[in-house]
N, C-alpha and C. Protein backbone atom coordinates (compact mmCIF):
# COMPACT_ATOMS: atom_id res chain seq x y z
N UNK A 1 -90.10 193.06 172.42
CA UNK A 1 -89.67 192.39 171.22
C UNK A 1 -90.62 192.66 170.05
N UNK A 2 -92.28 192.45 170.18
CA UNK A 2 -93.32 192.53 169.37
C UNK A 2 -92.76 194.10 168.72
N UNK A 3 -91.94 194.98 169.39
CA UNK A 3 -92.38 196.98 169.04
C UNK A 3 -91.35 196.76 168.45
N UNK A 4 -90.14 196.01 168.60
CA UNK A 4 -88.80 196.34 167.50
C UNK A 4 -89.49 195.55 166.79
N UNK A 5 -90.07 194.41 166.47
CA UNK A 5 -90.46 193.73 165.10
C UNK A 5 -91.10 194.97 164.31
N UNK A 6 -92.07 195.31 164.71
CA UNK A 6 -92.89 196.44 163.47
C UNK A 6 -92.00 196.85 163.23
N UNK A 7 -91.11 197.89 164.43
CA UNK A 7 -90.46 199.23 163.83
C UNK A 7 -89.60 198.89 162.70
N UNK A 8 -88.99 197.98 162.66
CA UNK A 8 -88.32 197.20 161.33
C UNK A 8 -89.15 196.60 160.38
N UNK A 9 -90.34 196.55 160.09
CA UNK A 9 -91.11 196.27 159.41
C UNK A 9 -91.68 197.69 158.89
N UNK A 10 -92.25 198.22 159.82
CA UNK A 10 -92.43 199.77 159.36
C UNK A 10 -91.16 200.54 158.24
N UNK A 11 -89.94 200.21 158.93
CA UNK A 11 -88.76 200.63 157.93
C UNK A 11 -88.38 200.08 156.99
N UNK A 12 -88.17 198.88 156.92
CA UNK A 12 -87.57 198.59 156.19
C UNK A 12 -88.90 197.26 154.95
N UNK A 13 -89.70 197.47 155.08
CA UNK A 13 -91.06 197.11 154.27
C UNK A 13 -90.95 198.07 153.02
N UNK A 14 -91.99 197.13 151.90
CA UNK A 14 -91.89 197.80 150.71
C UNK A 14 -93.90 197.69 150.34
N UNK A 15 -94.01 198.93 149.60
CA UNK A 15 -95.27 199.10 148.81
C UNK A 15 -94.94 199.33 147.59
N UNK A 16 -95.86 198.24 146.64
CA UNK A 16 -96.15 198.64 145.39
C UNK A 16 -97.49 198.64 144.96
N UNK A 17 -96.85 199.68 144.16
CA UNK A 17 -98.85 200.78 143.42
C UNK A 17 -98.49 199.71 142.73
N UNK A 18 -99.52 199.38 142.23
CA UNK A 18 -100.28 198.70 141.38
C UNK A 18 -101.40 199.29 140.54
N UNK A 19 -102.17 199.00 139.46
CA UNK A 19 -103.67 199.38 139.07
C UNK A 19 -104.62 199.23 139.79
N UNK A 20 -104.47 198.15 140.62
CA UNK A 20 -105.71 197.64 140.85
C UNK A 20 -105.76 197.92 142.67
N UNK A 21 -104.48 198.61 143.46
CA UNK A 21 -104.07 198.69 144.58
C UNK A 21 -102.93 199.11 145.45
N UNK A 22 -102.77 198.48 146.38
CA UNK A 22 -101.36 198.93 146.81
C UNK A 22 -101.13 197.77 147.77
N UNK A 23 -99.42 197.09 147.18
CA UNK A 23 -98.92 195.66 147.66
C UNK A 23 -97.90 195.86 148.85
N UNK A 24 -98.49 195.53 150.12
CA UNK A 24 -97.65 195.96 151.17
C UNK A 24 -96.32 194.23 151.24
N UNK A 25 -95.28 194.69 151.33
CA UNK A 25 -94.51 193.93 151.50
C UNK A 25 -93.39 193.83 152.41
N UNK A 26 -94.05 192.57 153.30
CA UNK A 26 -93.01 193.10 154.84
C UNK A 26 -91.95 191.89 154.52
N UNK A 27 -90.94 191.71 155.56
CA UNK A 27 -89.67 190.43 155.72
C UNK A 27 -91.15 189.35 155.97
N UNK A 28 -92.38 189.43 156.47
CA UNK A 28 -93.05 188.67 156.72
C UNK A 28 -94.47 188.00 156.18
N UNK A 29 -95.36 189.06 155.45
CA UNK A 29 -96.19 189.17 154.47
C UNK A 29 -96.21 189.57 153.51
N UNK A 30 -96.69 189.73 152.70
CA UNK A 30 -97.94 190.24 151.42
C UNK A 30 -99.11 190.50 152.12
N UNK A 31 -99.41 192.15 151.42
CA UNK A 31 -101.37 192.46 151.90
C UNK A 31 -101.01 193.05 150.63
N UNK A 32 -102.92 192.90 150.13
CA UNK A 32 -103.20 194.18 149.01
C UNK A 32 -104.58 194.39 149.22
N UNK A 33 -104.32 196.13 149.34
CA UNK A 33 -105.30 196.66 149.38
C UNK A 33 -105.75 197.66 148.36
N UNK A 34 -107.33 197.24 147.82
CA UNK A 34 -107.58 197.59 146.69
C UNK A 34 -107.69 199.36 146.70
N UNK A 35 -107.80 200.00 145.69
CA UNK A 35 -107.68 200.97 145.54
C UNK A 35 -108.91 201.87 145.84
N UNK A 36 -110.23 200.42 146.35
CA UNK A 36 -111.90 200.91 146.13
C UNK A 36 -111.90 201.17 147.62
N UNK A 37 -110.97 200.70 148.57
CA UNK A 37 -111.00 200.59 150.05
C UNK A 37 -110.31 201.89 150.74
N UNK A 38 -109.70 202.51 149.89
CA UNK A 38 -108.87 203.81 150.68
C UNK A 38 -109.55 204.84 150.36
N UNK A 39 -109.80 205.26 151.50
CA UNK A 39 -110.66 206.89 151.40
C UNK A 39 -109.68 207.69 151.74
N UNK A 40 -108.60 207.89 152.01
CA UNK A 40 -107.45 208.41 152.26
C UNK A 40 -105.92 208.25 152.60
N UNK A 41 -104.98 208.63 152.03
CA UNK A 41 -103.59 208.67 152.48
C UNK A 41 -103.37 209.76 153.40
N UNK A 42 -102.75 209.45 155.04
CA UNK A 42 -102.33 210.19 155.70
C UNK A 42 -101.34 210.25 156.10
N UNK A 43 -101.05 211.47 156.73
CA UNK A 43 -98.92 211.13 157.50
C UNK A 43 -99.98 211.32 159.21
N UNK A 44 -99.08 210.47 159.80
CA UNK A 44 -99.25 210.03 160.90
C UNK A 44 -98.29 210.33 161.89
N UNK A 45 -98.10 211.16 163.06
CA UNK A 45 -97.55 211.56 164.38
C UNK A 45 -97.27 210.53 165.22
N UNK A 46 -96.33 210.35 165.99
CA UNK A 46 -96.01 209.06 167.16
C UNK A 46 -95.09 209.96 168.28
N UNK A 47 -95.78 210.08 169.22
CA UNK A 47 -94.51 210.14 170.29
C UNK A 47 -93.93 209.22 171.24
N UNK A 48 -93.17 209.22 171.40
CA UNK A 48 -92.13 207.67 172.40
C UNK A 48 -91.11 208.79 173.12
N UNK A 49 -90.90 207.49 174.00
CA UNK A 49 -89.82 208.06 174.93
C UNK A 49 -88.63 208.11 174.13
N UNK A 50 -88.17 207.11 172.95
CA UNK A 50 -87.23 208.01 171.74
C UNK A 50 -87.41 208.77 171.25
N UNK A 51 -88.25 209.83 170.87
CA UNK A 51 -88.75 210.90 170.30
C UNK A 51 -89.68 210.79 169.35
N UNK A 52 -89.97 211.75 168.30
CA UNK A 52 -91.07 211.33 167.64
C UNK A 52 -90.75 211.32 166.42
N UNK A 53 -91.99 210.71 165.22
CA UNK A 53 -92.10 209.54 164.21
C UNK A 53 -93.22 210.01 163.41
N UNK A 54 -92.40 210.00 162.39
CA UNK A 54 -93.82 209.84 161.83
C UNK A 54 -93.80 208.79 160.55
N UNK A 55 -95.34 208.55 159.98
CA UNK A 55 -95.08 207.63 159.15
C UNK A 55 -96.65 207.78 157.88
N UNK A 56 -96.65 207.32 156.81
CA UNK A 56 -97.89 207.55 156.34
C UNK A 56 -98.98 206.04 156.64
N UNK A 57 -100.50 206.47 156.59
CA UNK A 57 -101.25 205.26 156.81
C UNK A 57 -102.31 204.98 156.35
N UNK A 58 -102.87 203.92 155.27
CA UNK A 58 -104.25 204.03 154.48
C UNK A 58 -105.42 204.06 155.64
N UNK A 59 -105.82 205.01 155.06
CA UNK A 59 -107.15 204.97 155.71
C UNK A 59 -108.37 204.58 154.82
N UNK A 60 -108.74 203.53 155.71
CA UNK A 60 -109.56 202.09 154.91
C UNK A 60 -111.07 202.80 155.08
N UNK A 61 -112.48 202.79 153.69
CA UNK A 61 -113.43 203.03 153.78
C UNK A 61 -114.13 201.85 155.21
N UNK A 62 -113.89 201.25 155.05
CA UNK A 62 -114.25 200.06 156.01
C UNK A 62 -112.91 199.12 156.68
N UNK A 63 -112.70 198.89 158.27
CA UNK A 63 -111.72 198.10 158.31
C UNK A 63 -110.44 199.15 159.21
N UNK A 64 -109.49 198.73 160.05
CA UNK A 64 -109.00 199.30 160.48
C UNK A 64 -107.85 200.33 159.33
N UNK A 65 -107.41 200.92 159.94
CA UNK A 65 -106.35 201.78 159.27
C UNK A 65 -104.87 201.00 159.44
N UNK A 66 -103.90 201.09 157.99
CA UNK A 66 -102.79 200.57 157.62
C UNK A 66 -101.48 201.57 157.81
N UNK A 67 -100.68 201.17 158.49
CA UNK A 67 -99.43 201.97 157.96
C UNK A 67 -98.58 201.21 156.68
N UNK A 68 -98.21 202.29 155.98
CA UNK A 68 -97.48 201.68 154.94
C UNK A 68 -96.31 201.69 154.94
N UNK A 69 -95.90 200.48 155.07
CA UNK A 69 -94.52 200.08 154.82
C UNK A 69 -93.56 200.31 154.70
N UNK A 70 -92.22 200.53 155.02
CA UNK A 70 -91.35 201.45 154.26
C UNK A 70 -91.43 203.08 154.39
N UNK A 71 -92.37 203.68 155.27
CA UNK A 71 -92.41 204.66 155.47
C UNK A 71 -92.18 205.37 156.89
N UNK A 72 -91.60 204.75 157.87
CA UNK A 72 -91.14 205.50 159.13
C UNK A 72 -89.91 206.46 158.71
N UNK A 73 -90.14 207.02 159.62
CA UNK A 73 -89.17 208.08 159.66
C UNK A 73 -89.21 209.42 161.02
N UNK A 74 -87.97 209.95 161.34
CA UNK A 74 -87.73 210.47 162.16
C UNK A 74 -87.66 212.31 162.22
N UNK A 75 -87.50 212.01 160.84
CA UNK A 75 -87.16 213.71 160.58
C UNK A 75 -88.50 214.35 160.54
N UNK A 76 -88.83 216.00 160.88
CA UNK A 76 -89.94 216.47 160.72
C UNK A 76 -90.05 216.45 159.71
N UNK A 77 -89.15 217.47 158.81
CA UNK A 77 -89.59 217.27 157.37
C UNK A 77 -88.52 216.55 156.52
N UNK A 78 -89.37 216.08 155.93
CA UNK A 78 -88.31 214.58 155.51
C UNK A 78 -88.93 214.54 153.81
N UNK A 79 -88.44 214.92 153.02
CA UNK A 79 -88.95 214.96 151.72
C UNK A 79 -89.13 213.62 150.81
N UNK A 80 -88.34 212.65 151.23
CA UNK A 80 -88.94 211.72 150.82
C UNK A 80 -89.92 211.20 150.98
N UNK A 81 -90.36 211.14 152.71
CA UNK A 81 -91.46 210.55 153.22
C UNK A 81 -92.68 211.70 152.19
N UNK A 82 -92.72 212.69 151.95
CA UNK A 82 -93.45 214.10 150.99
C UNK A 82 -93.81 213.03 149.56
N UNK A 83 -92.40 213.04 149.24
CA UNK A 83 -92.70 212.32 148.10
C UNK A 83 -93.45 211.54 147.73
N UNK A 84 -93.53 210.30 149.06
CA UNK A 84 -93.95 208.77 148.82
C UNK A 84 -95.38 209.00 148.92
N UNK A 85 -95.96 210.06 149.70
CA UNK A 85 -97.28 210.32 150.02
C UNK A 85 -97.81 211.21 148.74
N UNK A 86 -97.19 211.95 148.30
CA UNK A 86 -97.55 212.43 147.06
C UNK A 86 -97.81 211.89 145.65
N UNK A 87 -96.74 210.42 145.33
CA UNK A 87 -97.06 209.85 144.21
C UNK A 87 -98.06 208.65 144.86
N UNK A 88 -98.54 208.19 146.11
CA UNK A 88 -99.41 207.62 146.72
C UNK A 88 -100.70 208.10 145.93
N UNK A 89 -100.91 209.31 146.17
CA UNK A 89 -102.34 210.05 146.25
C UNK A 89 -102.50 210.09 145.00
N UNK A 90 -101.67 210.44 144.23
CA UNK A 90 -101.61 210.67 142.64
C UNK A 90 -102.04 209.63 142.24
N UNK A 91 -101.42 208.15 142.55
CA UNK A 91 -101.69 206.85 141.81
C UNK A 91 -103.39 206.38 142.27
N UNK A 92 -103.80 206.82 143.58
CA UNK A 92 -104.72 206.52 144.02
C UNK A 92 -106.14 207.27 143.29
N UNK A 93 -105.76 208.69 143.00
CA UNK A 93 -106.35 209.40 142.36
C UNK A 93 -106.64 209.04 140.68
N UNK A 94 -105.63 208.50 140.07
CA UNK A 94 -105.89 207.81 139.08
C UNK A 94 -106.72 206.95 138.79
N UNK A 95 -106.55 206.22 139.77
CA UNK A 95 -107.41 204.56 139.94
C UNK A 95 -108.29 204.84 139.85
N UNK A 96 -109.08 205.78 140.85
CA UNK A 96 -110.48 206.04 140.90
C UNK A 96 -111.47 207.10 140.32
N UNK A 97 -110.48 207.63 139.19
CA UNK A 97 -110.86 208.70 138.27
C UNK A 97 -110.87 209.25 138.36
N UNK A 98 -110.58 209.81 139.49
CA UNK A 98 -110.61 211.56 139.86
C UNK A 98 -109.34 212.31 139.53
């Protein structure tokens, strides 16, 4: 029961960039994580006995690592999931001046 809760949380969850971060928004929480805490955006691999997954996930300077929201998916290449990780990095890259 706990693995279908995420996986529907994983899907159907929302992130918003922000200035100051990024607002994970599940059917169940609010998190925000500041923009000073991510040392990286990654896409992330899963294999299951349904096949495999992938999804993107902050990787926190300190603190475990996040998947973000709204980003599972099944297809190898899946251009949206491209997308979401691309204006991710961009906004993140902003924040922190680089």
């Amino acid at each position: 029961m706990v693995a279908v809760f995420s996986t529907i949380i994983s899907i159907y969850g929302r992130v918003l960039l922000t200035a100051t971060g990024l607002e994970f928004r599940t059917l169940v929480s609010r998190r925000v994580v500041p923009w000073s805490e991510v040392a990286r955006i990654e896409k992330r691999q899963r294999v299951s006995r349904s096949g495999i997954w992938w999804d993107l996930r902050v990787v926190r300077v300190r603190g475990r690592s996040l998947t973000i929201p709204g980003t599972f998916t099944n297809r190898m290449t899946d251009t949206e999931l491209e997308r979401k990780q691309a204006v991710i990095q961009e906004r993140w890259s902003l924040a922190i001046g680089g």
